[in-house]
Protein backbone atom coordinates (compact mmCIF):
# COMPACT_ATOMS: atom_id res chain seq x y z
CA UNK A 1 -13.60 5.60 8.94
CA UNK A 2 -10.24 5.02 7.36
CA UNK A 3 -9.02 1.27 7.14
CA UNK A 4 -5.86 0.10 5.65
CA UNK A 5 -4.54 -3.76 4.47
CA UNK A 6 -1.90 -4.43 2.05
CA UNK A 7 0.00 -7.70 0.77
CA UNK A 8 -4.01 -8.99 -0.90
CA UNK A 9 -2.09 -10.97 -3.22
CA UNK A 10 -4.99 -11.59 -5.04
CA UNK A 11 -4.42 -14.81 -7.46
CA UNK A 12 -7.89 -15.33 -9.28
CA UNK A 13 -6.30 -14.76 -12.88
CA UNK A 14 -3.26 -16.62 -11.62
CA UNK A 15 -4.32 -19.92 -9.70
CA UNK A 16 -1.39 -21.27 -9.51
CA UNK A 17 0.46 -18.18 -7.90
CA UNK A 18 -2.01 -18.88 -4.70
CA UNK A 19 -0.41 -17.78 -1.29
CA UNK A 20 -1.31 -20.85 0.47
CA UNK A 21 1.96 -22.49 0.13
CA UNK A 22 3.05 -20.58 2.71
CA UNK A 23 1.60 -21.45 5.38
CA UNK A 24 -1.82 -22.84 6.89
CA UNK A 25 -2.53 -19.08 8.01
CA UNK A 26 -3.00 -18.49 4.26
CA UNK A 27 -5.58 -20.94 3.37
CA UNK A 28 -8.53 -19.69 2.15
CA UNK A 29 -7.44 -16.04 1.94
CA UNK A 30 -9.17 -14.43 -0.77
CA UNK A 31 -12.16 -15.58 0.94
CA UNK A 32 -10.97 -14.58 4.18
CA UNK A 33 -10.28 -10.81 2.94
CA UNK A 34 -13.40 -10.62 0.93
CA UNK A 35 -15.84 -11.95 4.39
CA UNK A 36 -14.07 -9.55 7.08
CA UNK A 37 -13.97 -6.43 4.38
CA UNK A 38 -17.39 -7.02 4.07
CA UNK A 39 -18.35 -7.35 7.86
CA UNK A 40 -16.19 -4.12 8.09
CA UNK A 41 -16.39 -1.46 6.01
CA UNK A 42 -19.20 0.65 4.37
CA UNK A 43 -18.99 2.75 0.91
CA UNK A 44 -18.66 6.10 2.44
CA UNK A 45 -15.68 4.58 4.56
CA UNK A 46 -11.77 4.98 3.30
CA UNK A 47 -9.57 1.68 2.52
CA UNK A 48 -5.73 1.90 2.14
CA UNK A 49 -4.40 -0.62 -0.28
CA UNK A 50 -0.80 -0.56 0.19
CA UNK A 51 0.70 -2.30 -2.54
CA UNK A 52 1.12 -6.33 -3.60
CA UNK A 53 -2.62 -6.26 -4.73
CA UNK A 54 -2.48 -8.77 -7.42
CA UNK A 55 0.16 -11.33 -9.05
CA UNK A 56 -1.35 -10.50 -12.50
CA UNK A 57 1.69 -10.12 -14.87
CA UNK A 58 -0.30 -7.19 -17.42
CA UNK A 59 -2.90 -4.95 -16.80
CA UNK A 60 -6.52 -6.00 -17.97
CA UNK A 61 -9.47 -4.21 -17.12
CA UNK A 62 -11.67 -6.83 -16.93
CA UNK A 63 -9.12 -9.34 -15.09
CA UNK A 64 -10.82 -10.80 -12.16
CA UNK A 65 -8.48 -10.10 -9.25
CA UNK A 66 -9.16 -6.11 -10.00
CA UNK A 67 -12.83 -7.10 -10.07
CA UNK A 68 -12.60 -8.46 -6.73
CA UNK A 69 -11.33 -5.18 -5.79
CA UNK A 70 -13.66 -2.95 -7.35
CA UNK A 71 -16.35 -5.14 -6.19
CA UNK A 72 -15.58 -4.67 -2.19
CA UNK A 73 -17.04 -1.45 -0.38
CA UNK A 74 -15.34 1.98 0.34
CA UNK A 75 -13.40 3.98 -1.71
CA UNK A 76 -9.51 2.78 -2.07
CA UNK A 77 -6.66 4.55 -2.43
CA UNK A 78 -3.80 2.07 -3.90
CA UNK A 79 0.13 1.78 -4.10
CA UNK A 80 2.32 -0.54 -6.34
CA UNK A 81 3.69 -3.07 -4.41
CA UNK A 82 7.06 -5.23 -5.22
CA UNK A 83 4.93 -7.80 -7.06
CA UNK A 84 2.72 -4.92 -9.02
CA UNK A 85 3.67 -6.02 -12.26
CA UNK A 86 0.09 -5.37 -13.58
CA UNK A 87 0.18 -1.48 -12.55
CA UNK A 88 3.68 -0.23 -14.13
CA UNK A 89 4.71 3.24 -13.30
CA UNK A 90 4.60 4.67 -16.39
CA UNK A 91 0.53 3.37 -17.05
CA UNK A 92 -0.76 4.41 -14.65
CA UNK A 93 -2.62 7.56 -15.90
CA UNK A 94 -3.92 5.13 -18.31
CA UNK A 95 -4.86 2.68 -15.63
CA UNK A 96 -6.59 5.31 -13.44
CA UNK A 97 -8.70 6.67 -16.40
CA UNK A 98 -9.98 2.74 -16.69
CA UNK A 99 -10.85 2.34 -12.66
CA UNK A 100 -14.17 3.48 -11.04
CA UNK A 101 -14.07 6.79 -9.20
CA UNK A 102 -14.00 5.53 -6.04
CA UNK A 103 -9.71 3.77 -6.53
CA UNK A 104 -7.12 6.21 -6.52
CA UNK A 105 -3.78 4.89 -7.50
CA UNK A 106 -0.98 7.12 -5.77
CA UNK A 107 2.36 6.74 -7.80
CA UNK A 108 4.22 9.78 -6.19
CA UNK A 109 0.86 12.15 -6.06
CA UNK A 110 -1.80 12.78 -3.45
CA UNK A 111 -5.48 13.16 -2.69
CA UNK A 112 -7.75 14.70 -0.16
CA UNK A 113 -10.55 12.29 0.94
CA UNK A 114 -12.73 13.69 4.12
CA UNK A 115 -10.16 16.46 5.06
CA UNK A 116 -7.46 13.90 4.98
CA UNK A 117 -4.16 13.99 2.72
CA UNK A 118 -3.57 10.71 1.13
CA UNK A 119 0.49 10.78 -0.13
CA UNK A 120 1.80 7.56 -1.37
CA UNK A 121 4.47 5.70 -3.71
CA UNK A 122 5.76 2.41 -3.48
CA UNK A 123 8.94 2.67 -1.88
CA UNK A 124 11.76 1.16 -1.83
CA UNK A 125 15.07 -0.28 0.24
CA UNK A 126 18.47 -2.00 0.01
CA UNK A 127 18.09 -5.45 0.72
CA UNK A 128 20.54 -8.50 0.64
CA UNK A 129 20.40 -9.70 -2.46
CA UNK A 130 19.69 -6.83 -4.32
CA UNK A 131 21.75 -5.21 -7.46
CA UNK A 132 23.29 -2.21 -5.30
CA UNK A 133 23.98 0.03 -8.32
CA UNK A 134 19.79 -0.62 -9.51
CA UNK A 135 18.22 -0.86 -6.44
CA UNK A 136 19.88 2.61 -5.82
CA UNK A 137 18.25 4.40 -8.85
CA UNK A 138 15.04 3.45 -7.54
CA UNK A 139 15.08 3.99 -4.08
CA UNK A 140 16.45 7.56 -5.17
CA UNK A 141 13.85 7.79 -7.82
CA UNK A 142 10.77 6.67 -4.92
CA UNK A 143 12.19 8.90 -2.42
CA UNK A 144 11.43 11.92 -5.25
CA UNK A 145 8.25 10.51 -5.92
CA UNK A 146 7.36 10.67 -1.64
CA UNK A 147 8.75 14.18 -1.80
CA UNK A 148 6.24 15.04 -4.43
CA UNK A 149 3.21 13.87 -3.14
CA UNK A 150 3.79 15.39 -0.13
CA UNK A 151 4.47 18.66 -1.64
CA UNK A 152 1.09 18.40 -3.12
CA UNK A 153 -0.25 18.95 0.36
CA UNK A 154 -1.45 22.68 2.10
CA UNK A 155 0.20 23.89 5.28
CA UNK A 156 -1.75 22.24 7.83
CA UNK A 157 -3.45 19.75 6.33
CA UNK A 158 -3.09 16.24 8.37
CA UNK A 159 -0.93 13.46 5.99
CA UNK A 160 -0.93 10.20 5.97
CA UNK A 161 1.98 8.44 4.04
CA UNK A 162 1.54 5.51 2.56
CA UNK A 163 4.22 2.95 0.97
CA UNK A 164 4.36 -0.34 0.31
CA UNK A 165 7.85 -0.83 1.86
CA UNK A 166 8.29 -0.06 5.15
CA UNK A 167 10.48 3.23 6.30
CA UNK A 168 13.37 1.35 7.50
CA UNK A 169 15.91 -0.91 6.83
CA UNK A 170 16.56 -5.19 7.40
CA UNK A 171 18.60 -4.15 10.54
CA UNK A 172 15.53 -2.06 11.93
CA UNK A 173 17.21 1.27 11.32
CA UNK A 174 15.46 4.24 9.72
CA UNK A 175 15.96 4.94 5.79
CA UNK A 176 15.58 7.79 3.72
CA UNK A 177 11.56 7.78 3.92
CA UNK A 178 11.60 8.01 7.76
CA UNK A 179 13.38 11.17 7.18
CA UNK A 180 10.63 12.58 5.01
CA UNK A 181 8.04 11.48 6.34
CA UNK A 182 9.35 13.40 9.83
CA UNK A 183 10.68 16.41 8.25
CA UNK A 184 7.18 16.98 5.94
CA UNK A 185 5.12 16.70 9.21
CA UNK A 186 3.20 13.20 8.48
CA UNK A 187 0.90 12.52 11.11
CA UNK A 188 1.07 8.55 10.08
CA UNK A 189 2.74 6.46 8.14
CA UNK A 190 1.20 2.78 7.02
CA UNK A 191 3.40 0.32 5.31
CA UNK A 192 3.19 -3.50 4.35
CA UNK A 193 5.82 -5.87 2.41
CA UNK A 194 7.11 -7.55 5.85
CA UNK A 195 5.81 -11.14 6.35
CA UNK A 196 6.28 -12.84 9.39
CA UNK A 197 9.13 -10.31 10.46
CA UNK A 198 9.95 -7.68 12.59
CA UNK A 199 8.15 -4.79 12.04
CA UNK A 200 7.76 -0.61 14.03
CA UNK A 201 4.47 0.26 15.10
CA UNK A 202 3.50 3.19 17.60
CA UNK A 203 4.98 7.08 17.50
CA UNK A 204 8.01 6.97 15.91
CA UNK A 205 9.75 11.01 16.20
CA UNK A 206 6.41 12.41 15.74
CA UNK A 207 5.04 10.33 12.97
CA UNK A 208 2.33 7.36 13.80
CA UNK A 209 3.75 3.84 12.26
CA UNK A 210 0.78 1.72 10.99
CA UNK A 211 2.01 -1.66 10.08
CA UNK A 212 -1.20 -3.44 7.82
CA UNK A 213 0.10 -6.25 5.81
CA UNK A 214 -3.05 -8.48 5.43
CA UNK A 215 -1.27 -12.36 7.43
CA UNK A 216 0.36 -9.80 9.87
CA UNK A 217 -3.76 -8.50 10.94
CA UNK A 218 -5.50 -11.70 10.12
CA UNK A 219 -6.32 -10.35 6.64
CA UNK A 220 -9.50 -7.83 8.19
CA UNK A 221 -8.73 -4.47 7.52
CA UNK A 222 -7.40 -2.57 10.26
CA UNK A 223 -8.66 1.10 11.77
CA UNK A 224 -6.53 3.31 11.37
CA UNK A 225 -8.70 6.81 11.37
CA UNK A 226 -12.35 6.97 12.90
């Protein structure tokens, strides 16, 4: 069984960087996540983690949000998020050396789990606010990094893509990583980042949109693959 949840925002090193400020649906969630992961899924079973795991601020081994993580069933396969700043891009072949075998961290790479391609990178897209000219060099750089990963992958083989941003733009319309995803043959494509938003879910030209940011599914981890 593959499950997928994103947005954990885990906060155990960080107390005061708790989620609950925003809103009663957050109260309690670490506990929340922790109850229905374990009421859901076994070891052998697959868990997406797309992205905004923890608001650490460096990487520590031993810090206790990543414990958390490594402490719930199933074997995870991980993206950066936005608020990542524990995992940065250029650690994390260090990182991954430090994690049990059973986390994969996908920063523009792949793995096959069960006969099923796992492609993933953060992601990326222009939003209001943002410093055009940066934000640009980024998307560009995570749209090479989705390209990658996906070139890892035989002729054939069924994909999933996973991002932490979703595939399209504020104003709904596709971006850059809908393209891919279509044009490389994805068969779905889960995403987080949106909170309380509008959101695509359902066959979207050819590729299935899987929406699993943990408030937007009552923070249990959704089926995705049984």
């Amino acid at each position: 069984m593959v499950y997928g949840i994103s947005d954990l925002h885990l906060s155990l090193d960080l107390p005061d960087k708790t989620m609950e400020i925003f809103g009663d649906n957050w109260k309690d969630y670490m506990e929340k996540i922790r109850h229905n992961w374990e009421s859901l899924v076994k070891p052998e079973d697959i868990v997406i983690v797309a992205g905004d795991v923890s608001w650490q601020l460096k990487y520590n081994p031993s810090a206790l949000d990543l414990e958390y993580l490594k402490s719930l069933p199933g074997r995870k396969v991980l993206v950066r998020g936005n608020h990542d700043y524990w995992w940065r891009r250029e650690a994390t072949n260090k990182i991954q050396r430090d994690m049990p075998e059973n986390i994969y961290l996908l920063m523009g790479r792949s793995v096959c789990l069960d006969n099923i391609w796992f492609c993933g990178t953060r992601g990326w897209r222009l939003e209001q606010g943002a410093t055009l000219e940066a934000s640009k060099k980024i998307f560009e750089r995570e749209t090479t990094y989705f390209k990658r990963a996906l070139e890892e992958v035989p002729e054939g083989a069924y994909k999933v893509g996973v991002l932490h941003y979703p595939p399209f733009n504020e104003d709904m319309s596709k971006n850059a990583f809908a393209d891919i995803a279509r044009e490389e043959g994805v068969n779905m494509l889960v995403y987080g980042h949106i909170h309380g938003g509008e959101y695509l879910e359902g066959n979207i030209n050819g590729v299935e949109y899987r929406y699993i940011a943990a408030d937007g599914i009552n923070f249990t981890p959704k089926p995705l693959i049984s």
